[in-house]
Protein backbone atom coordinates (compact mmCIF):
# COMPACT_ATOMS: atom_id res chain seq x y z
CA UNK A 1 -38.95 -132.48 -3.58
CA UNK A 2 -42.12 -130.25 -2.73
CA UNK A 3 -40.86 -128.05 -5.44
CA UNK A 4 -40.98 -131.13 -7.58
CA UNK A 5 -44.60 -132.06 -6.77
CA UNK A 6 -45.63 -128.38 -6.74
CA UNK A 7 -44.74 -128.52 -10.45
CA UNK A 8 -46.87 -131.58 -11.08
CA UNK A 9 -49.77 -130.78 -9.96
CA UNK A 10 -50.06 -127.33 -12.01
CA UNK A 11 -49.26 -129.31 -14.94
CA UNK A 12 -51.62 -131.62 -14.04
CA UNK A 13 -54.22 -128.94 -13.96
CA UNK A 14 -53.11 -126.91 -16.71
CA UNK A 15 -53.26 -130.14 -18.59
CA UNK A 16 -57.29 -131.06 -17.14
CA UNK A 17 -57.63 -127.20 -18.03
CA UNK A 18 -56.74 -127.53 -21.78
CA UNK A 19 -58.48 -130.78 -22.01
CA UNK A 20 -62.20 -129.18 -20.89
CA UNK A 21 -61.19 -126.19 -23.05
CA UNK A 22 -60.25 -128.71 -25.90
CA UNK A 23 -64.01 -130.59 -25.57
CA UNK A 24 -66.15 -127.05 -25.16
CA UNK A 25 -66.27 -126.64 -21.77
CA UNK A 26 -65.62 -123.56 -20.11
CA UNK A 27 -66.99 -121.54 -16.59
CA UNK A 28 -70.22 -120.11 -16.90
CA UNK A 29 -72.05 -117.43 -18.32
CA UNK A 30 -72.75 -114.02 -16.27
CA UNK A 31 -76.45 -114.93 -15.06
CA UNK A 32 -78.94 -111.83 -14.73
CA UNK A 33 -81.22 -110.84 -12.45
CA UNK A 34 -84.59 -109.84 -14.30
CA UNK A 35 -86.42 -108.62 -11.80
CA UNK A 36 -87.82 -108.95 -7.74
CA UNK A 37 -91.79 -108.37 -7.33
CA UNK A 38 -93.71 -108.03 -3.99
CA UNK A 39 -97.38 -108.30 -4.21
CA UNK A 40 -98.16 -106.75 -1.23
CA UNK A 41 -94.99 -105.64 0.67
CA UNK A 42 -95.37 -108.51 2.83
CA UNK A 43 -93.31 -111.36 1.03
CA UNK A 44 -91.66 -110.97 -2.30
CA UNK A 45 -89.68 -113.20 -5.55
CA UNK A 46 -86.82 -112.78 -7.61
CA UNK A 47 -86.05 -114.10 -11.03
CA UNK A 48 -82.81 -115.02 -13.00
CA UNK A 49 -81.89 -115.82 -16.46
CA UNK A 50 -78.84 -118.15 -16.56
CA UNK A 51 -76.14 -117.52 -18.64
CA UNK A 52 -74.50 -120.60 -20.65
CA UNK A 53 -73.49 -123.62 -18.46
CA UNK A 54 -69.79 -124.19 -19.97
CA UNK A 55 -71.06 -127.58 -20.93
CA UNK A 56 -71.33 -128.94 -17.70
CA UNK A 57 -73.46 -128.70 -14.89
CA UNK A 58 -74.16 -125.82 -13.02
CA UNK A 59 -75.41 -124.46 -9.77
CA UNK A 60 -77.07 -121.25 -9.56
CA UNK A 61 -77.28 -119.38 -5.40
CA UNK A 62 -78.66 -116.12 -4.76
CA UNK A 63 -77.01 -114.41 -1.76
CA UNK A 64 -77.91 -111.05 -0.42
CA UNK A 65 -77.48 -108.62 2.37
CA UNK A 66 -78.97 -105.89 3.73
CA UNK A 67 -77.48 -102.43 3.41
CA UNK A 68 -75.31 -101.43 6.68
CA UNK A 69 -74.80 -105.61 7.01
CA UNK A 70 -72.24 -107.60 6.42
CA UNK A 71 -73.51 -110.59 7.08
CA UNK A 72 -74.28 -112.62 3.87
CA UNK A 73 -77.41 -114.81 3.74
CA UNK A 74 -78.09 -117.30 0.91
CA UNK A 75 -81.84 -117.54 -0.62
CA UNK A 76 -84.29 -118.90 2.45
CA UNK A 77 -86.69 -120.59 -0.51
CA UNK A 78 -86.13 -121.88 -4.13
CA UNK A 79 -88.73 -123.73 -5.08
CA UNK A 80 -92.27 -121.86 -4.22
CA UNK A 81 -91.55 -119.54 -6.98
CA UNK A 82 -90.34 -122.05 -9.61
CA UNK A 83 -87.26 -122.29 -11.55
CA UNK A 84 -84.21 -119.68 -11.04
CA UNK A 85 -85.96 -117.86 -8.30
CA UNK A 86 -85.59 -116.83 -4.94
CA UNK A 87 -89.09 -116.28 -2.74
CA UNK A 88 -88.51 -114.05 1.03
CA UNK A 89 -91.50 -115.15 3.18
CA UNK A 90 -92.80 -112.67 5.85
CA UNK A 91 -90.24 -113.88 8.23
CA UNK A 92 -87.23 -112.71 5.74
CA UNK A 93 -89.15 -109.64 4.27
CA UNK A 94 -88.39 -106.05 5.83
CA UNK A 95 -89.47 -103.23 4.50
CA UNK A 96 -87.67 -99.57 4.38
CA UNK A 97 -84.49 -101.72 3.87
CA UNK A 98 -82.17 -101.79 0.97
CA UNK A 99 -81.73 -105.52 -0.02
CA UNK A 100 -78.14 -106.33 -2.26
CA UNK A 101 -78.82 -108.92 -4.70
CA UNK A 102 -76.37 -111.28 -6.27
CA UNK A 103 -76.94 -114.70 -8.39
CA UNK A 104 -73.65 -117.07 -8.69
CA UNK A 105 -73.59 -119.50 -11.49
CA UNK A 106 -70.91 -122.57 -10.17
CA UNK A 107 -69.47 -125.62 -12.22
CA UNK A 108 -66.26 -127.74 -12.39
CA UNK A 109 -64.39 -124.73 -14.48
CA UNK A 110 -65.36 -122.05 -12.14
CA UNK A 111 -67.32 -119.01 -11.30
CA UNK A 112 -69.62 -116.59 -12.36
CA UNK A 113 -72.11 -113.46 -10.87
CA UNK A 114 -74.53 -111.24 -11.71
CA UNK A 115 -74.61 -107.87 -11.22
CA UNK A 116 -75.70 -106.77 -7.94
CA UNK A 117 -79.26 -105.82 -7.81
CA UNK A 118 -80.63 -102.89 -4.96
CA UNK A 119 -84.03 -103.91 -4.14
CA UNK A 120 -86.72 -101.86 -1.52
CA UNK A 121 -89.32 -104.08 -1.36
CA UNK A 122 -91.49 -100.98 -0.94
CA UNK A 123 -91.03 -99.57 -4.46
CA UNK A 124 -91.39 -103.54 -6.07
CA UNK A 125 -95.04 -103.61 -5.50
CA UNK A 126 -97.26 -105.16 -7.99
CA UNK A 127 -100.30 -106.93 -6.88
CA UNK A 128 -102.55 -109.67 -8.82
CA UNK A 129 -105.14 -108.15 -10.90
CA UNK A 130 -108.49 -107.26 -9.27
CA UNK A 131 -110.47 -110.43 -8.47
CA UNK A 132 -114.49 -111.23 -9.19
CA UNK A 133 -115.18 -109.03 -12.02
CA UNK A 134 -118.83 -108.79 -12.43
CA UNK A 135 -121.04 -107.11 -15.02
CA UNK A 136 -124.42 -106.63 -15.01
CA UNK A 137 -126.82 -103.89 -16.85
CA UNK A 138 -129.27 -102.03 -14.82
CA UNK A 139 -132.64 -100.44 -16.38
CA UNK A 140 -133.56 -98.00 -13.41
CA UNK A 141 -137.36 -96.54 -13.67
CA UNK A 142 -136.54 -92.91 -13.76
CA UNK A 143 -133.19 -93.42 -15.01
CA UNK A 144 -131.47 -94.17 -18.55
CA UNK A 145 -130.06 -97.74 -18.40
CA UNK A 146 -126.20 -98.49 -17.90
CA UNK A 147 -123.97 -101.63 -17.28
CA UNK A 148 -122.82 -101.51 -13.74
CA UNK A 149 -119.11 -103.15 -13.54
CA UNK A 150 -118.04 -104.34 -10.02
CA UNK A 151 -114.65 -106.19 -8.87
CA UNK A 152 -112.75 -107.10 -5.63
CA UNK A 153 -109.22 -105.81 -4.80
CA UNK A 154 -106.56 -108.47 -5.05
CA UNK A 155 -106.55 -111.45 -3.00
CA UNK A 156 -102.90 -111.43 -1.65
CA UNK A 157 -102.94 -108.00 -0.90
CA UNK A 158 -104.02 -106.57 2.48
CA UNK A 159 -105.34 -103.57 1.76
CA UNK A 160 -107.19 -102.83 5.25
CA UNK A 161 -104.45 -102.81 7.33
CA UNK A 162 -104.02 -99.23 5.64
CA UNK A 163 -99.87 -100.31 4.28
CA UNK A 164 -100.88 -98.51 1.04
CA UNK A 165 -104.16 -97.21 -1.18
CA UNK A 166 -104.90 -99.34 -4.49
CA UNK A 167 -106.30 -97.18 -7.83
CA UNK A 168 -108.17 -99.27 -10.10
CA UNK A 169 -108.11 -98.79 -14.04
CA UNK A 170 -110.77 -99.97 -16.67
CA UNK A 171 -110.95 -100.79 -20.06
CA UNK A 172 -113.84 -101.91 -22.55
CA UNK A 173 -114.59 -102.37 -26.21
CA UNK A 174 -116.60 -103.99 -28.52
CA UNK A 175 -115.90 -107.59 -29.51
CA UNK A 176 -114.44 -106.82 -32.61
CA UNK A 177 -113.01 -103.16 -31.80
CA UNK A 178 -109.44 -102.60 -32.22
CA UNK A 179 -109.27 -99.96 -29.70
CA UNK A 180 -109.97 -100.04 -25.60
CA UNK A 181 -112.02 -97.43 -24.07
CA UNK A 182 -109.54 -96.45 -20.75
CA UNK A 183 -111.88 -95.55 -17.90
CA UNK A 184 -110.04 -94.47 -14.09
CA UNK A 185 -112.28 -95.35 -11.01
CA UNK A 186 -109.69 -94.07 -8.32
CA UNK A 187 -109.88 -95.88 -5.27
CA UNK A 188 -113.62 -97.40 -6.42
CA UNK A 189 -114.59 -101.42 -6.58
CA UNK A 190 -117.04 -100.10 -9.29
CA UNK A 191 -117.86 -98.04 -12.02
CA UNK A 192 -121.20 -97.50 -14.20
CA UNK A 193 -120.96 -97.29 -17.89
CA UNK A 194 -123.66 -95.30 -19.73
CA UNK A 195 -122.67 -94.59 -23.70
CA UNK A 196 -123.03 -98.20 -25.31
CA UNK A 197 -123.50 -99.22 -28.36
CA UNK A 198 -126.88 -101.41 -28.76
CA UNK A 199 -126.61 -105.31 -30.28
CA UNK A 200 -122.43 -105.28 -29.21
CA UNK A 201 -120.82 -107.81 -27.23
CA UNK A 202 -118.58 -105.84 -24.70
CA UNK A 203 -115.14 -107.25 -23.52
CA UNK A 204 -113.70 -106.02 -20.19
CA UNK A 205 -111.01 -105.87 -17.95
CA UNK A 206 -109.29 -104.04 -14.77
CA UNK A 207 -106.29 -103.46 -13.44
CA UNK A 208 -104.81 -101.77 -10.31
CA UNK A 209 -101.82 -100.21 -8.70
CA UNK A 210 -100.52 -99.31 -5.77
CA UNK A 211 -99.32 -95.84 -4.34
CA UNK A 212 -95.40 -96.66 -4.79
CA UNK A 213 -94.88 -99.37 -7.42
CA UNK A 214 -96.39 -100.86 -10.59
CA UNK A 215 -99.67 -101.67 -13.16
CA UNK A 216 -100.82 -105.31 -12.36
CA UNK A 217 -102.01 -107.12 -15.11
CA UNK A 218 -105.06 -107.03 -16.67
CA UNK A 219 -107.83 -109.22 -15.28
CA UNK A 220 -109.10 -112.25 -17.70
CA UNK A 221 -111.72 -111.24 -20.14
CA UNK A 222 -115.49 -110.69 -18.81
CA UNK A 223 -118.43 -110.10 -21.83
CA UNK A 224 -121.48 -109.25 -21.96
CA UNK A 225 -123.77 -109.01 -24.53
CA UNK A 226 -125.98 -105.65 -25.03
CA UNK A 227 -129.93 -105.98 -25.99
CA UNK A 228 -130.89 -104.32 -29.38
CA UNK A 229 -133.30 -102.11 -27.53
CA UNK A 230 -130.48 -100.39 -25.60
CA UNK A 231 -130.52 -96.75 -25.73
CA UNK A 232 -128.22 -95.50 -28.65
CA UNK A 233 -124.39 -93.96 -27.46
CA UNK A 234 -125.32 -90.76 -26.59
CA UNK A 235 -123.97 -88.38 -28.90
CA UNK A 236 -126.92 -86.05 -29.91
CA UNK A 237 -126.49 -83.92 -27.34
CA UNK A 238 -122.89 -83.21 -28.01
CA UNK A 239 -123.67 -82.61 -31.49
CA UNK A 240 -126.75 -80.21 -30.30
CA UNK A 241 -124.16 -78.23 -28.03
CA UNK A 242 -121.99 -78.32 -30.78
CA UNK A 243 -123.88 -76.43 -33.46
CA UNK A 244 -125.69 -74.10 -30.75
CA UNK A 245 -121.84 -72.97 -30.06
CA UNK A 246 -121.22 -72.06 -33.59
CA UNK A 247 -124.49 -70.69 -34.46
CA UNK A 248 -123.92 -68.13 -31.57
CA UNK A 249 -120.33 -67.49 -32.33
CA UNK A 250 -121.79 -66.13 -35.82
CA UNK A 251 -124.42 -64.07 -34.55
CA UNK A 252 -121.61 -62.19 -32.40
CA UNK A 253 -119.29 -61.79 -34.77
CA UNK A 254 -121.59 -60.62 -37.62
CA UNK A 255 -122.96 -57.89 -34.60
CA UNK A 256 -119.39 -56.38 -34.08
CA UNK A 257 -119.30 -56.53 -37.55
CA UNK A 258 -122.68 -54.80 -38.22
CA UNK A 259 -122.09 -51.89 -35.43
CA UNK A 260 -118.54 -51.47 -34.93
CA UNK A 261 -118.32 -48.35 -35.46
CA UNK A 262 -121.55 -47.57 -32.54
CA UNK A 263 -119.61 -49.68 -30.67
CA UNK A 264 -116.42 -47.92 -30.53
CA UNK A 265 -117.89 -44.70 -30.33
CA UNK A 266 -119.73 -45.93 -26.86
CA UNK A 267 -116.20 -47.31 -25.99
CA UNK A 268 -114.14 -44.56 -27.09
CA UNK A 269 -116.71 -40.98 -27.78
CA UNK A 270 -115.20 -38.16 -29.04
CA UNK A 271 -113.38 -35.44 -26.93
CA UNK A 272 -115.42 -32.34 -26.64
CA UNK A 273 -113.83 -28.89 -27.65
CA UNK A 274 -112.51 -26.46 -25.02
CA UNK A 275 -115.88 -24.02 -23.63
CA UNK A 276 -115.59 -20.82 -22.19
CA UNK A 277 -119.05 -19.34 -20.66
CA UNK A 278 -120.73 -16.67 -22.22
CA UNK A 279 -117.86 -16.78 -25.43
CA UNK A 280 -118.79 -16.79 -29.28
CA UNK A 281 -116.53 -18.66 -30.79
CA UNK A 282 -118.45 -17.55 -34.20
CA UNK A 283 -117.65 -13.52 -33.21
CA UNK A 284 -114.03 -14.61 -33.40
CA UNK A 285 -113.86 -16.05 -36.37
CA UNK A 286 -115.59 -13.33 -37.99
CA UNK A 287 -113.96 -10.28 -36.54
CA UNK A 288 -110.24 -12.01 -37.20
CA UNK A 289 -109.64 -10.67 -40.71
CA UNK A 290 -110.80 -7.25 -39.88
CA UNK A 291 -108.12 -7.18 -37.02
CA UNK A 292 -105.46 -8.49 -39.24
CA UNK A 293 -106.05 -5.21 -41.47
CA UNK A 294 -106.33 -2.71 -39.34
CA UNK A 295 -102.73 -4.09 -37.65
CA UNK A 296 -100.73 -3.16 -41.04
């Protein structure tokens, strides 16, 4: 008898099984973790991308533990981040830990994970872009005029506490330039700009990044418009160092040219001949024949 009923119900199943295969359904897809991103080391979010659903619906869980643990926790928060992700508040954030990933995909026809993903939160750093970008231009009395450009560190990043330094990138161009001018300000909250083009209206941004992780992105779009009467991009004097360089490089080569031959004799003079005191060296040429005869 249990044989009996044994049978049935895998034939029952096998028959359920080829009737969901029969109207497109199926288990799910392999879902895949894209990537985990801490803002400050302090809390961090991971996102999925589900795989197909079988054609029915499916659950998606993101379980992890910590390296050394075997104890396996399921996602503390799914909804601050927004769909198919996983936020760790402060109270489920360590750092200097390795954190195993995994995202399950579950319907009716069965199971399906992602690759395991090893996250540190310290290396997953990447912080909002700088906050408060400000630009103003400056026209000092004794100085030549330049647009000062001024911005806060990130917001959600707590950068006094000392948990890591934050290097700040710039870029600029003119309204209708293709290409960015790239300026580095280190660990500055400002930076003055000095070569400008006159009657342009200037588009910039910044960016920062911590000591162990990644670029933020770029800050919206400031602009500022610069007055006709600003001072020319200053390229005379580069063009005046320029020529000077040449000019000179001629004049040297055309005096090697001119007195080599002085020159080498100061660097290299001729040897003297061998001088023995109170010796002719004329008597001895001329008595030398005379010699010769007498000897045959």
């Amino acid at each position: 008898m249990k044989e009996n009923a044994a049978s049935r119900v895998v034939y029952i199943l096998l028959l359920f099984l080829n009737a969901s295969l029969l109207n497109g359904q199926s288990p799910p897809g392999k879902p895949k973790i894209i990537k985990c991103r801490s803002p400050g080391k302090e809390t961090f979010t991971c996102w999925w991308e589900p795989g197909a659903d079988g054609g029915l619906p499916t659950n998606y869980t993101l379980t992890y533990h910590k390296e050394g643990e075997t104890l396996i926790h399921e996602c503390p928060d799914y909804k601050t981040g927004g769909p198919n992700t996983c936020y760790f508040s402060k109270k489920h954030t360590s750092i200097w830990k390795i954190y195993i990933i995994t995202v399950n995909a579950i319907n009716q026809m069965g199971v399906s994970s992602s690759d395991p993903l090893y996250v540190d939160v310290t290396y997953i750093v990447e912080p909002e872009p700088p906050a408060n970008l400000t630009l103003e231009l400056k026209h000092p009395e004794d100085r030549k005029p330049y647009l000062w450009i001024r911005w806060f560190p990130p917001t959600l990043t707590d950068i006094k506490s000392g948990w890591f330094m934050i290097q700040y990138e710039i870029r600029l161009k003119p309204e209708k330039a293709t290409d960015w001018e790239i300026h580095f300000a280190a660990k500055q909250t400002q930076l003055k700009i000095f070569s400008l083009y006159p009657g342009q209206k200037y588009l910039v941004q910044v960016r920062c990044k911590p000591d162990h992780g990644y670029w933020s992105e770029w800050s919206p779009e400031s602009s500022i418009q610069i007055p006709n009467d600003f001072p020319v991009k200053d390229t005379t004097m580069w063009i005046f160092v320029a020529v000077l360089s040449a000019v000179i490089c001629l004049i040297m080569v055309w005096a090697v040219a001119l007195k080599g031959y002085s020159m080498m004799t100061c660097i290299l003079p001729p040897v003297p001949g061998p001088k023995i005191k109170g010796f002719d060296i004329h008597l001895l040429e001329i008595s030398q024949p005379s010699r010769l005869v007498s000897m045959f």
